[in-house]
Structure formats: C-alpha cells, structure tokens
Protein backbone atom coordinates (compact mmCIF):
# COMPACT_ATOMS: atom_id res chain seq x y z
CA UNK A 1 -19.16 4.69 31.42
CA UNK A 2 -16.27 2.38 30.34
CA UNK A 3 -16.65 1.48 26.56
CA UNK A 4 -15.60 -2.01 25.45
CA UNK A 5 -12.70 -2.50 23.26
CA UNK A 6 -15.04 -3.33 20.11
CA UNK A 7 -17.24 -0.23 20.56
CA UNK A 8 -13.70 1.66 20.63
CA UNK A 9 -12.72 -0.06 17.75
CA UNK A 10 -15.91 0.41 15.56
CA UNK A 11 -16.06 4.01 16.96
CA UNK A 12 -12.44 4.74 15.57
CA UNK A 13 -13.46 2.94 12.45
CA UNK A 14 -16.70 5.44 11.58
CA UNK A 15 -14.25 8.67 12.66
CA UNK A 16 -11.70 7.78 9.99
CA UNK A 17 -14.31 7.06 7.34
CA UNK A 18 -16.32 10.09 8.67
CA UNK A 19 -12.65 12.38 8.61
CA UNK A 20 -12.56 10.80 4.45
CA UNK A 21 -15.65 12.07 3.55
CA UNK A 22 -15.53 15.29 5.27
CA UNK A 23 -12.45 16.41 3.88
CA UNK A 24 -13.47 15.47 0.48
CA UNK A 25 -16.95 17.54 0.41
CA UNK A 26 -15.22 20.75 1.76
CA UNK A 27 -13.46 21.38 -1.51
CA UNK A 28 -15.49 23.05 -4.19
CA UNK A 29 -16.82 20.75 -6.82
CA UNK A 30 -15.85 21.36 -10.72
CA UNK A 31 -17.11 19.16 -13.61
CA UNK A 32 -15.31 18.55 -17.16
CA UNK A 33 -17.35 16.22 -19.40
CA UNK A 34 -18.93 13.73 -17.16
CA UNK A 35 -16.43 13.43 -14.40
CA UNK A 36 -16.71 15.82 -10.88
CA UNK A 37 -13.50 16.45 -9.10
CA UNK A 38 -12.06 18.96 -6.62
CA UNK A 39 -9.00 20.69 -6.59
CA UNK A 40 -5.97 19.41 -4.16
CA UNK A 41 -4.51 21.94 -1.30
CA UNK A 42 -1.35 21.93 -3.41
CA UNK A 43 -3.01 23.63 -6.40
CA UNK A 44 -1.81 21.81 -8.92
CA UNK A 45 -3.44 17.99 -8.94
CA UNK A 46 -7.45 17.24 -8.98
CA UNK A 47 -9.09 14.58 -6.94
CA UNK A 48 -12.23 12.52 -9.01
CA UNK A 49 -14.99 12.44 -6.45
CA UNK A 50 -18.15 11.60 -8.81
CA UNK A 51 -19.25 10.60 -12.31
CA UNK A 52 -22.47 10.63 -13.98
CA UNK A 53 -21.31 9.21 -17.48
CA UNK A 54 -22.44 5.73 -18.56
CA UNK A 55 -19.09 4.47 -20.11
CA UNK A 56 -18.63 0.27 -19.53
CA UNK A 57 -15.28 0.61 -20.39
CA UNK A 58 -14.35 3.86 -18.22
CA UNK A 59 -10.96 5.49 -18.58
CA UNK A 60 -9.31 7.71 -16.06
CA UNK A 61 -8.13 10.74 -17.57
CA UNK A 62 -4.86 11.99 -16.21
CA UNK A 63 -5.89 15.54 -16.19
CA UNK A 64 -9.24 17.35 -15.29
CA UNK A 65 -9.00 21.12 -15.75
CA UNK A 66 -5.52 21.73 -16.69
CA UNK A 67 -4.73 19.64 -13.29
CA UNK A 68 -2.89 16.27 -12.79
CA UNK A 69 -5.54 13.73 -11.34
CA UNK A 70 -3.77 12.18 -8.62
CA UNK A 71 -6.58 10.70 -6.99
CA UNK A 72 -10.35 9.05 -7.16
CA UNK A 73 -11.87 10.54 -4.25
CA UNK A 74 -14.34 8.67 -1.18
CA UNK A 75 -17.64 6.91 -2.70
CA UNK A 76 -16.10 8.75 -6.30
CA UNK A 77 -17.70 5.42 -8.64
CA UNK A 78 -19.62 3.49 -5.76
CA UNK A 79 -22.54 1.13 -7.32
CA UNK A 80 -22.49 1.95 -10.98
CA UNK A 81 -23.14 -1.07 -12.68
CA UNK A 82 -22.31 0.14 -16.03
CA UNK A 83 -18.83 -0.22 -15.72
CA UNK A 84 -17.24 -3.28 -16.86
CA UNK A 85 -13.77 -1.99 -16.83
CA UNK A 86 -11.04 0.22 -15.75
CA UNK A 87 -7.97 1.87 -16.61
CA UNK A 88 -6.28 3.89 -13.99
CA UNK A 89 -3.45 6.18 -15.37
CA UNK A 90 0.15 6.28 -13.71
CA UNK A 91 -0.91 9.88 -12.38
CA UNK A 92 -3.13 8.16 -9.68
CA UNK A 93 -1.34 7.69 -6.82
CA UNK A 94 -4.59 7.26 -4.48
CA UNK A 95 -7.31 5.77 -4.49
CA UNK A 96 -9.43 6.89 -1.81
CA UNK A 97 -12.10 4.35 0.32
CA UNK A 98 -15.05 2.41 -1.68
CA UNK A 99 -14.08 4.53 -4.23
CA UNK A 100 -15.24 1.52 -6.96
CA UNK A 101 -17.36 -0.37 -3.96
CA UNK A 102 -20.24 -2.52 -5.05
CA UNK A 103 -19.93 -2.19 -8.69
CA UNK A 104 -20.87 -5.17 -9.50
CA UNK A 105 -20.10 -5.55 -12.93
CA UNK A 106 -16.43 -4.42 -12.95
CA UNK A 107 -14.25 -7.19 -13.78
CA UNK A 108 -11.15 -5.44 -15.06
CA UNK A 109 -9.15 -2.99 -13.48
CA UNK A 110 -5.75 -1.55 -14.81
CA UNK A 111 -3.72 -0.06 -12.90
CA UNK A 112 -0.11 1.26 -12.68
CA UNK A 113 3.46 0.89 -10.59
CA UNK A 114 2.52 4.71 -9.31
CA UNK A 115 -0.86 4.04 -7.75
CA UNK A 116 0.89 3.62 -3.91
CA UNK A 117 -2.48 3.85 -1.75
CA UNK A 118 -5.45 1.67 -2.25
CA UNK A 119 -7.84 2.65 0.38
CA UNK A 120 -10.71 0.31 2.55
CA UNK A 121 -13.29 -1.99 0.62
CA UNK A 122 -12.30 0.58 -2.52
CA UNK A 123 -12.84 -2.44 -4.90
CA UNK A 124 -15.40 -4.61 -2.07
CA UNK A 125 -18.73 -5.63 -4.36
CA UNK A 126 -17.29 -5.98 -7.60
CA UNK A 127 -16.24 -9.03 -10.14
CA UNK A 128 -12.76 -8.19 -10.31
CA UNK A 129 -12.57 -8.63 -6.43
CA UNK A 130 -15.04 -11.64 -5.90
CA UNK A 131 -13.17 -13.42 -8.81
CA UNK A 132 -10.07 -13.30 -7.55
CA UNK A 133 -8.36 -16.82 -6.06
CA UNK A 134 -8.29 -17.63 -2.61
CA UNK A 135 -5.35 -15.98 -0.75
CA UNK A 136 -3.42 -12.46 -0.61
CA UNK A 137 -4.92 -9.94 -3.16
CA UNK A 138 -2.58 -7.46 -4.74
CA UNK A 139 -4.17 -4.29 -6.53
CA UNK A 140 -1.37 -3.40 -8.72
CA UNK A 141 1.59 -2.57 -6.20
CA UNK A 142 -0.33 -2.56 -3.20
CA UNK A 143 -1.52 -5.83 -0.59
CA UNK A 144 -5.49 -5.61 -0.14
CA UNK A 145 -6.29 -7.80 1.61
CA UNK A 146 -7.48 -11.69 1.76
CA UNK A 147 -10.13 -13.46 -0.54
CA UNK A 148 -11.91 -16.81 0.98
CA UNK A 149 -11.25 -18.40 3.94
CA UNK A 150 -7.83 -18.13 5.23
CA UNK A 151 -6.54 -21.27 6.75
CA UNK A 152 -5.38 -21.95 9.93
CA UNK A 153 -1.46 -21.01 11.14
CA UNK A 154 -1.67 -19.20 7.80
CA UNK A 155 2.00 -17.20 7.30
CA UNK A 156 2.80 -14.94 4.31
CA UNK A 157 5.38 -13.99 2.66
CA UNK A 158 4.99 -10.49 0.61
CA UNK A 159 6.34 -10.46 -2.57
CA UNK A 160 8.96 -7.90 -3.40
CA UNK A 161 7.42 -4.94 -5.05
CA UNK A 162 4.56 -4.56 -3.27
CA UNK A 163 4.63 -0.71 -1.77
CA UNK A 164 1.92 -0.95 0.89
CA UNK A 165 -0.95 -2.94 3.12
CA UNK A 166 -4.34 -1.36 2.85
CA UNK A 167 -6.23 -0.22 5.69
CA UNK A 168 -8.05 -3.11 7.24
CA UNK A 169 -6.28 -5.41 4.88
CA UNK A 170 -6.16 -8.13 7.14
CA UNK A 171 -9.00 -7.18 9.72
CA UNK A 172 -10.42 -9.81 11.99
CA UNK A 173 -8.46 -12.57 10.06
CA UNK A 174 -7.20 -14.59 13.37
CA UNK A 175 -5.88 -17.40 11.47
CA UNK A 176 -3.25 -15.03 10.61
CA UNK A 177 0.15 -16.51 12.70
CA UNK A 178 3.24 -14.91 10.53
CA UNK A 179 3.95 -11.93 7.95
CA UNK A 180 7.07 -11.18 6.40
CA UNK A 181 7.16 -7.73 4.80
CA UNK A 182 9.86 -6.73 2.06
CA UNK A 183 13.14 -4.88 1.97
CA UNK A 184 11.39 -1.60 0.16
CA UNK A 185 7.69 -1.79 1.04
CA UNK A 186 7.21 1.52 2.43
CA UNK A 187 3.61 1.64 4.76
CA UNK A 188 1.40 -0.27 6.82
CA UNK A 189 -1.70 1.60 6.71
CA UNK A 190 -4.69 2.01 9.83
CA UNK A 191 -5.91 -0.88 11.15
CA UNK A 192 -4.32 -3.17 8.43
CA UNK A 193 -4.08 -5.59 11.22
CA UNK A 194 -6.85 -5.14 13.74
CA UNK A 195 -8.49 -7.68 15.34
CA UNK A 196 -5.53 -10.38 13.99
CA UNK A 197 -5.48 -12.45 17.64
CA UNK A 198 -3.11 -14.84 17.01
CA UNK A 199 -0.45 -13.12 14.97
CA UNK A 200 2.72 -13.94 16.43
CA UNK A 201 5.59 -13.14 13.95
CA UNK A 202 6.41 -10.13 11.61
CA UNK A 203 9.05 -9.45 9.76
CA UNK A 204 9.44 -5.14 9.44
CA UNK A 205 11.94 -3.73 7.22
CA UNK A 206 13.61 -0.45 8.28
CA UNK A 207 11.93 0.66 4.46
CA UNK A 208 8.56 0.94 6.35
CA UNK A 209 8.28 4.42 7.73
CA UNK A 210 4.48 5.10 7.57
CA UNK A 211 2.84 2.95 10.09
CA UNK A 212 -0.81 3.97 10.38
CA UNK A 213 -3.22 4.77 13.54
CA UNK A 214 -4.16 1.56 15.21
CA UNK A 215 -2.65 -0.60 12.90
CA UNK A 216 -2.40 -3.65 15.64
CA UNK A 217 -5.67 -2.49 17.72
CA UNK A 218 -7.10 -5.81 19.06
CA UNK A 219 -4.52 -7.68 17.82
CA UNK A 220 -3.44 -10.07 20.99
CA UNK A 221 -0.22 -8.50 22.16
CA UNK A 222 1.05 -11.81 21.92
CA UNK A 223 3.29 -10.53 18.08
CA UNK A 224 6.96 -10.15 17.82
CA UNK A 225 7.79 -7.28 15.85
CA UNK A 226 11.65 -7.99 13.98
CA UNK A 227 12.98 -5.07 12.30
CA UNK A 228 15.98 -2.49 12.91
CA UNK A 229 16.65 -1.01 15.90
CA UNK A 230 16.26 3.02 15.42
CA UNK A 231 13.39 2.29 13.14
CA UNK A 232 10.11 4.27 12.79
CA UNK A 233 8.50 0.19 13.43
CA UNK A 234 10.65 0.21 16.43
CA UNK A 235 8.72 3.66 17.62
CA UNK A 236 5.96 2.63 16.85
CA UNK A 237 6.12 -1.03 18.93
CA UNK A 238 7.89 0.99 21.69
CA UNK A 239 4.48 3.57 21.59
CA UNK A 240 2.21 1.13 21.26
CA UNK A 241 3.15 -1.58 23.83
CA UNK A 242 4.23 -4.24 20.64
CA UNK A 243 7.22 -6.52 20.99
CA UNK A 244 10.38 -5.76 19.03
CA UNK A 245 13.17 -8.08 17.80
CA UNK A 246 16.22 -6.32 16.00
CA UNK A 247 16.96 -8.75 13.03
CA UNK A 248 20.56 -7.98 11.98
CA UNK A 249 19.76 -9.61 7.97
CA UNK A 250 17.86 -6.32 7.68
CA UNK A 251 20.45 -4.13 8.83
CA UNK A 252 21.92 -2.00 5.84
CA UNK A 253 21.28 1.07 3.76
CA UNK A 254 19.24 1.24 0.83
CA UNK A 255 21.61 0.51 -2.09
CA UNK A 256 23.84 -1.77 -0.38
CA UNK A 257 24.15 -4.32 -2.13
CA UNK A 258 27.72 -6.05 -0.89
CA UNK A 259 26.10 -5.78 2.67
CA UNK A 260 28.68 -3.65 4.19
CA UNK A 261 26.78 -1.12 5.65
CA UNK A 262 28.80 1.33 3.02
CA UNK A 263 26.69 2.52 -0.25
CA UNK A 264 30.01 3.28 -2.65
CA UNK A 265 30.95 2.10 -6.09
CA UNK A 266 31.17 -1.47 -5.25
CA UNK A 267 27.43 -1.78 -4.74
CA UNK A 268 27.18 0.06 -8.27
CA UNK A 269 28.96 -2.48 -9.93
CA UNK A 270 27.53 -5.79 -8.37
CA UNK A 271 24.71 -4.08 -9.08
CA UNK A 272 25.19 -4.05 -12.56
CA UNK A 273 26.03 -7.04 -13.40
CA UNK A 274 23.69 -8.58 -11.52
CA UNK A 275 21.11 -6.92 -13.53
CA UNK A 276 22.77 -7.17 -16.85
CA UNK A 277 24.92 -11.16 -16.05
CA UNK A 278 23.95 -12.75 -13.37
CA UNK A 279 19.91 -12.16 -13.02
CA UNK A 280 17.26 -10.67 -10.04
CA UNK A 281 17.79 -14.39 -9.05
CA UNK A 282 20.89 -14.40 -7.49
CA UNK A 283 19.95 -12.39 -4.67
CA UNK A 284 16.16 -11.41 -4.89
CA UNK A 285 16.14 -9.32 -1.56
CA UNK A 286 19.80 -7.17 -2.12
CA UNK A 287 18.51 -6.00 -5.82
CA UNK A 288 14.99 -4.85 -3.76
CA UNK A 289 16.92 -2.66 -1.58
CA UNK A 290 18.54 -1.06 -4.63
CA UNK A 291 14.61 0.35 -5.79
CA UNK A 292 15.55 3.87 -5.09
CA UNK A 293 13.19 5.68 -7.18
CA UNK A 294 10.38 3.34 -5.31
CA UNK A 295 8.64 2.55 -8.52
CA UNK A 296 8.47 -1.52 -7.66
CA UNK A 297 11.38 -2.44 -10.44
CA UNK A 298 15.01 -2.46 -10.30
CA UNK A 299 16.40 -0.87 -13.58
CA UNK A 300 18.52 1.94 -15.26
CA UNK A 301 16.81 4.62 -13.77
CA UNK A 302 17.72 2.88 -10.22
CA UNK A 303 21.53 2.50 -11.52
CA UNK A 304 21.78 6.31 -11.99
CA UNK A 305 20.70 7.16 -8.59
CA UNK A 306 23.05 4.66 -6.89
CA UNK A 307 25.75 6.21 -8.96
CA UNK A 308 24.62 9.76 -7.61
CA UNK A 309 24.33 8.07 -3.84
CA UNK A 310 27.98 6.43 -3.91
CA UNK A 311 29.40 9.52 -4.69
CA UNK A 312 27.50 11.61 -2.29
CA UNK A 313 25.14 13.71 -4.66
C-alpha cells in the first residue's frame, strides 16, 4: 500500500514525539523537594521531567542533586495552572517538547542567552504565548514560531542573535514566500519548515550546521536555498533534492571582520573600535560574525577569542 505524503508526514511527526518521550522515561526518576528529574548520559547534568509543587511564581533551580539542570524534560510542567510565572536559569540549555504546554495561566517566562533549544508547542496553551503580537515569536534566543495570521507574500528577516528555529516553527504556514537567516544562527531544527508551499527564497549562512530531519518535508520544491558552497546547508539541499544558490556576501570566516577571507589582527582592531567608537551600527552583520563564544552578544569576552584566533591559538 502506497501511503500519502500527509500520512508520511504525520507518521514521522508521532515517531519523533514518541522517540522524546521514550528516551526520557528510560532514565531512573529522582526527586529533591518538589521537582522529579533524571540524570543525563554524561553524568554530570539533570533533566526536570515532573513537578508536583504548587508554586505561581516557579523558579528553576540550576542544580538538582549535586547536578547542573540543563534541561526541562517532555510533558515536565504540562497543564498546571498554578503557575503564573517563570524563571529559567542560564544552566538550561533545553527545553524539551510541551514541556510548559497548556498552562494556561503562565504569562511570564524568563529566560536566558544560554537556553539554545526550545522544543515543539513547549509554551502552546499558555498566556505568555497567546498574548504575544502578531508575527515572529522569539523565546529568549531562539525563533518559535508565528502568532496570528500570517499575511500573504509574508518575508522575514531574523534578527541577529537569534541561535535557532524550533521544530515546526513555521509548519503549514504557506503564506510564507522569503526567510533570511543570520550570520551566527547556528540550527534549523525538524520540520521547522514543513508543509511551507510557497516558500521561495532563503537566505542560509555557512553558521548553520545543524539542519534537522525533514526540515523542508512538503514544502513545494519550488525554494532557493543561498548560502556557501561547501556548507553543511549545501549537503543538506544536495541530499534532499533543495535548490542551492552560493551567495558570495556570506563568504568569510567567523571573525572576519575586514572581509578578507583572513582572521588576523586587523579584524581585532576594527573590531574594537567598532565596539568601543564607532557602534554595532556601522556594520550590524560583520560584528555578528565576530560572536565566537555563541552567547547572542558581541563583547570582551568575544575580543579575547579573536585575539587567540588571529594568532592561531
């Protein structure tokens, strides 16, 4: 029997959310005051997956059992209504799918640079999400997804900063026509773009090396891919059928900054003063390329490891 492209599509959809929960329950469960979590493979960091306090101002502790929490697991907060608000520590880097889905009451969520991975419908059901203004949403450093009705020929432009598109971000939206992505995002997660028909342009920088499974499924076949030859986008279009552009502006190294295709101590001293004269403004996109510690900001710490990368350390 030959399936149809939507039954593939919702049968890939129910095996990732299926592989989510699965590999959360096999860990064994430990509690510390009224949060459950798990320990991680590596040993060291703890993943929240449950909570039985009753806390409308919850705060994510940053350690559960001696271990760093780095993430709030599958389902971990799903429907409490109790909680009005949130505070999400910088040791969270993920946070897993519908992990805060359908509770209703939160309207406040704080969150850090660090958190890099904001997983599908995590914050679906809530006040903070159906509050939010028509348009892109951005959960701390990381593109959601799209609130309201999105217009016709609608093209976006993704502010620099932003680290990552969630999974199913942009799912079924076919008014969708154009995205350009940022020098230094750094993943398009699965299926951030399925079912987007009439997306014709995007804009890929070579940054981007984490392109997830199906991320175009059911998307037309009609987009243009531009990024750098050589790039892990350019695999992926070449695997997956997708059109692919090289767009020379993108061209260059992390860190280089005079656009030579050279990282050496010139780029460390435009650098500098444009951080510390001239201002971001002068050139928005060549200051991006110059977040080498990936933390969304361009700043001393960023400085230091150009200085270590001009001189070959």
């Amino acid at each position: 029997m030959r399936l149809s492209s939507r039954m593939i599509a919702l049968l890939l959809s129910l095996v990732m959310l299926f592989s989510l929960v699965t590999v959360t329950a096999s860990a064994e469960s430990l509690t510390e005051g009224s949060f459950t979590y798990t320990v991680n493979e590596d040993g060291t960091t703890a993943t929240i997956i449950g909570y039985d306090g009753a806390d409308a101002a919850l705060v994510i502790p940053s350690t559960l059992g001696g271990l760093k929490v780095s993430a709030i697991g599958v389902d971990a907060f799903s429907s409490n209504y109790d909680i009005t608000s949130v505070s999400i520590p910088s040791s969270v880097v993920t946070i897993d799918a519908m992990a805060f889905y359908n509770c209703a009451n939160l309207a406040s969520v704080e969150i850090t640079p660090y958190t890099l991975f904001v997983g599908y419908q995590a914050f679906h059901g809530t006040a903070y999400f159906n509050n939010m203004p028509s348009g892109p949403v951005y959960i701390g450093r990381i593109l959601y997804g799209y609130a309201g009705i999105m217009p016709a020929n609608t093209s976006i432009t993704v502010p620099y900063g932003t680290a990552s598109i969630s999974p199913y971000a942009f799912y079924k939206q076919t008014n969708l026509k154009a995205i350009y992505l940022p020098v230094g995002m750094h993943a398009i997660e699965s299926f951030a773009f399925m079912g987007c028909t009439n997306l014709l342009t995007m804009r890929v920088p070579p940054s981007v090396t984490m392109i997830g499974d199906a991320a175009f499924l059911n998307a037309g076949g009609n987009v243009t891919i531009y990024g750098v030859n050589g790039s892990a986008m350019d695999e992926y279009a070449d695997t997956e059928g997708l059109f692919f552009s090289h767009d020379e502006t993108l061209d260059f190294p992390d860190g280089d900054v005079n656009r030579d295709k050279a990282v050496d101590s010139r780029d460390l001293r435009i650098l500098m003063r444009m951080l510390l004269i001239d201002g971001l403004a002068v050139d928005e996109e060549r200051v991006a390329s110059c977040d080498l510690v990936y933390d969304g900001t361009v700043d001393s710490a960023d400085i230091r490891a150009l200085l270590r990368r001009s001189v070959g350390l």
